[in-house]
C-alpha atoms as a PDB file:
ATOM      1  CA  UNK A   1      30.614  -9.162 -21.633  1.00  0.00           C
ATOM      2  CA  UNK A   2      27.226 -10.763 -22.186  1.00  0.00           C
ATOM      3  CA  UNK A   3      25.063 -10.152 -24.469  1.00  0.00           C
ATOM      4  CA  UNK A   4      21.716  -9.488 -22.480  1.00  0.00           C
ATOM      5  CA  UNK A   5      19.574  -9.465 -25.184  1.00  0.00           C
ATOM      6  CA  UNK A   6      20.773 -13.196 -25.977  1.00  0.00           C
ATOM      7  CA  UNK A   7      20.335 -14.257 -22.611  1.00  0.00           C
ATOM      8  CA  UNK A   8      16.324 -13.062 -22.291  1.00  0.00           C
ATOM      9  CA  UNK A   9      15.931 -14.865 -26.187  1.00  0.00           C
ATOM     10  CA  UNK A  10      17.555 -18.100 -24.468  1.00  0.00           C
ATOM     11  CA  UNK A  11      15.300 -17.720 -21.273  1.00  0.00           C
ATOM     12  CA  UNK A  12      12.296 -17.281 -23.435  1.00  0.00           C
ATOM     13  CA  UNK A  13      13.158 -20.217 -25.272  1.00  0.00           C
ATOM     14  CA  UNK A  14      13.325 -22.143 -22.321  1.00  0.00           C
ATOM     15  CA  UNK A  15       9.828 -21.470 -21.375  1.00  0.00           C
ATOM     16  CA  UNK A  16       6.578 -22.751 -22.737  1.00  0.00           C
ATOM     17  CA  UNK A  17       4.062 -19.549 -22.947  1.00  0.00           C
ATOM     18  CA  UNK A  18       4.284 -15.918 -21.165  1.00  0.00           C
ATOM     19  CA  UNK A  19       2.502 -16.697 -18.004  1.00  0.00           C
ATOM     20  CA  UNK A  20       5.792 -19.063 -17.486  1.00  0.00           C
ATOM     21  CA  UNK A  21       8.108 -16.418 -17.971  1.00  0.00           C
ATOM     22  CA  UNK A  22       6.089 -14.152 -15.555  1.00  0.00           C
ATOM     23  CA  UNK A  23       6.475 -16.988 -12.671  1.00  0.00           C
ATOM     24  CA  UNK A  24      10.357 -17.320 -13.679  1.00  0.00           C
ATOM     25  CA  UNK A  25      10.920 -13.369 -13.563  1.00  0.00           C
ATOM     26  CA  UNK A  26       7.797 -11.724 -11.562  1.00  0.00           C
ATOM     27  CA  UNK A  27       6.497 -14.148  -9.090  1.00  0.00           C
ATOM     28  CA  UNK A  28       9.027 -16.375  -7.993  1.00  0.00           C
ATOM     29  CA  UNK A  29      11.536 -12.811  -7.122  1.00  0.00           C
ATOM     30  CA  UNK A  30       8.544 -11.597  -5.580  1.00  0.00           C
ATOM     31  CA  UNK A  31       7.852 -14.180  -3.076  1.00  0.00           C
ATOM     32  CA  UNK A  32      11.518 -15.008  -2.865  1.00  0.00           C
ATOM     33  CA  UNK A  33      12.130 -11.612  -1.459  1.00  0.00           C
ATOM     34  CA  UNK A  34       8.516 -10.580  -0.306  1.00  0.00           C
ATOM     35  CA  UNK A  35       7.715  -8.328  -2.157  1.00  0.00           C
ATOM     36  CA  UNK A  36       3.711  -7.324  -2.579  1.00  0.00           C
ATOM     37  CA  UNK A  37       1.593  -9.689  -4.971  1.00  0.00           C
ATOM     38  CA  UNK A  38       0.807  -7.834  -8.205  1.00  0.00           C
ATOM     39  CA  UNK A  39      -2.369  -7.502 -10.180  1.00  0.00           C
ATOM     40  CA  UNK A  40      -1.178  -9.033 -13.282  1.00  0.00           C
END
């Protein structure tokens, strides 16, 4: 089983700065699926 914990370190890794991994897991789901904007 994976280890989730390991998987969010290697996505965060991945990424440059916060507001990147915001787009990766907020906004790009959001307007993937529609979903209402947010205020962050």
């Amino acid at each position: 089983m994976p280890d989730d914990a390991l998987q969010m370190a290697q996505l965060a890794g991945w990424t440059v700065d916060a507001t990147t991994l915001s787009r990766v897991l907020v906004d790009n789901p959001a307007e993937l699926y529609g979903f209402p904007k947010t205020s962050s």
